[in-house]
Protein backbone atom coordinates (compact mmCIF):
# COMPACT_ATOMS: atom_id res chain seq x y z
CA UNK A 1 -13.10 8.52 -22.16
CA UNK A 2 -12.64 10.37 -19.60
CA UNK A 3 -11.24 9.50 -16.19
CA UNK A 4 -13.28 9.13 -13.00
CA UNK A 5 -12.50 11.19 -9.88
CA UNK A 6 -14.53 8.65 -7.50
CA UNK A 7 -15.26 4.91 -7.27
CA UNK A 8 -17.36 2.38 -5.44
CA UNK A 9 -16.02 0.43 -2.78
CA UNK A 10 -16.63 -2.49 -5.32
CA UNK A 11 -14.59 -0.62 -7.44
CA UNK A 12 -12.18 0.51 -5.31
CA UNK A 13 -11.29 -3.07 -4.48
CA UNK A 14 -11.33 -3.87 -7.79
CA UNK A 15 -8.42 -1.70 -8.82
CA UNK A 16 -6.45 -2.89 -6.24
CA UNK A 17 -7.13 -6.27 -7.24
CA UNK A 18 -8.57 -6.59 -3.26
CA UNK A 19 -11.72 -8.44 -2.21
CA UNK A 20 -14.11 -6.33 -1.56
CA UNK A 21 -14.02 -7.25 2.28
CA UNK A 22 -10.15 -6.79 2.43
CA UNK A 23 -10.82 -3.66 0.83
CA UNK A 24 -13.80 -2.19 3.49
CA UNK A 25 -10.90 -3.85 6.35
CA UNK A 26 -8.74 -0.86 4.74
CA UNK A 27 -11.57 1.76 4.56
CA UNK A 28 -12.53 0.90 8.25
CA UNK A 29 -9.49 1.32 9.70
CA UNK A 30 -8.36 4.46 8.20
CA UNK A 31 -5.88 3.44 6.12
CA UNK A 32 -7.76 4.13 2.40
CA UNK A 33 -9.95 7.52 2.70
CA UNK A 34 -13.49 7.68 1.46
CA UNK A 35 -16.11 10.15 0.90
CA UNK A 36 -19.79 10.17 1.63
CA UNK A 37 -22.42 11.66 -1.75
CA UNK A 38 -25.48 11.09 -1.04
CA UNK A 39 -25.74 8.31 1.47
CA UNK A 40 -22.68 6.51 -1.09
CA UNK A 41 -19.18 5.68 0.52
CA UNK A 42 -16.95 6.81 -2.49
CA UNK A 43 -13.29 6.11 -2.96
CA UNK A 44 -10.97 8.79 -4.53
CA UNK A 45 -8.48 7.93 -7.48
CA UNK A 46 -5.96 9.76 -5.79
CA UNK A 47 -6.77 7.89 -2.15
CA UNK A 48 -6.20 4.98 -3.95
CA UNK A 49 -3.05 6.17 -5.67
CA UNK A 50 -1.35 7.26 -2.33
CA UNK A 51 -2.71 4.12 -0.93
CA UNK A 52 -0.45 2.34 -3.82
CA UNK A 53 2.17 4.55 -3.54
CA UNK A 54 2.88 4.29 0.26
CA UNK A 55 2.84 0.55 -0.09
CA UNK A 56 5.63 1.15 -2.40
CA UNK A 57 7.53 3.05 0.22
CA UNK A 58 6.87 1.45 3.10
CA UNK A 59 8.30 -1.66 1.11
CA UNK A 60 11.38 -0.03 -0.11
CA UNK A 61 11.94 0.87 3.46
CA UNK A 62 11.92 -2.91 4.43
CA UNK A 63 13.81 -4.28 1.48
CA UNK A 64 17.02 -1.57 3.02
CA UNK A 65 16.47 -2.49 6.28
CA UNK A 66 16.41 -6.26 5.71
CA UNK A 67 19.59 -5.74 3.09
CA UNK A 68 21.41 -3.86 6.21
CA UNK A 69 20.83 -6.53 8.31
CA UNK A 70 21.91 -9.18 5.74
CA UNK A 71 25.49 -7.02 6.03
CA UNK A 72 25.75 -6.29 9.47
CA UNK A 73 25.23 -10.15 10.01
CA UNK A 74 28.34 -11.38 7.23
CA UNK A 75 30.32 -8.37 9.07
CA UNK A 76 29.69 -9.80 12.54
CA UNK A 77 29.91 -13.45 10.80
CA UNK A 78 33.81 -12.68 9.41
CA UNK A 79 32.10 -13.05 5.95
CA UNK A 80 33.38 -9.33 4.34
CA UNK A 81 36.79 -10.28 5.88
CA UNK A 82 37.14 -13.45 3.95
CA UNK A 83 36.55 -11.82 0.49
């Protein structure tokens, strides 16, 4: 089988396990790309996958930040100094 370049919207949502609303929310605002073909709205694969993959980051990015804070507060707390 081969693998599609473009999906639906429904199918779009679909492989991001989104509603189909949630999904068009995304696709509104900017956020996931789309193509028009012939009067369709068409999602690319790789839209999706740099959708996916900027999640990812964007998340990474958090988890350091929140882990910094976590420190910065047992530092300020006395916490490293009792160990």
């Amino acid at each position: 089988m081969v693998d599609r370049l473009l999906y639906s919207m429904l199918e779009g949502a679909e492989t991001l396990g989104l509603s189909r609303a949630g999904f068009l929310k995304l696709v509104y605002a900017g956020v996931v790309p789309t193509v028009m073909i012939g009067g369709r709205r068409l999602v690319s694969r790789k839209a999706l996958e740099s959708y996916v993959t900027q999640l990812e980051t964007d998340e990474r990015k958090r988890s350091r930040e929140r882990f910094k804070q976590r420190m910065e507060q047992k530092v300020g707390n006395g916490e490293a100094e009792r160990r």
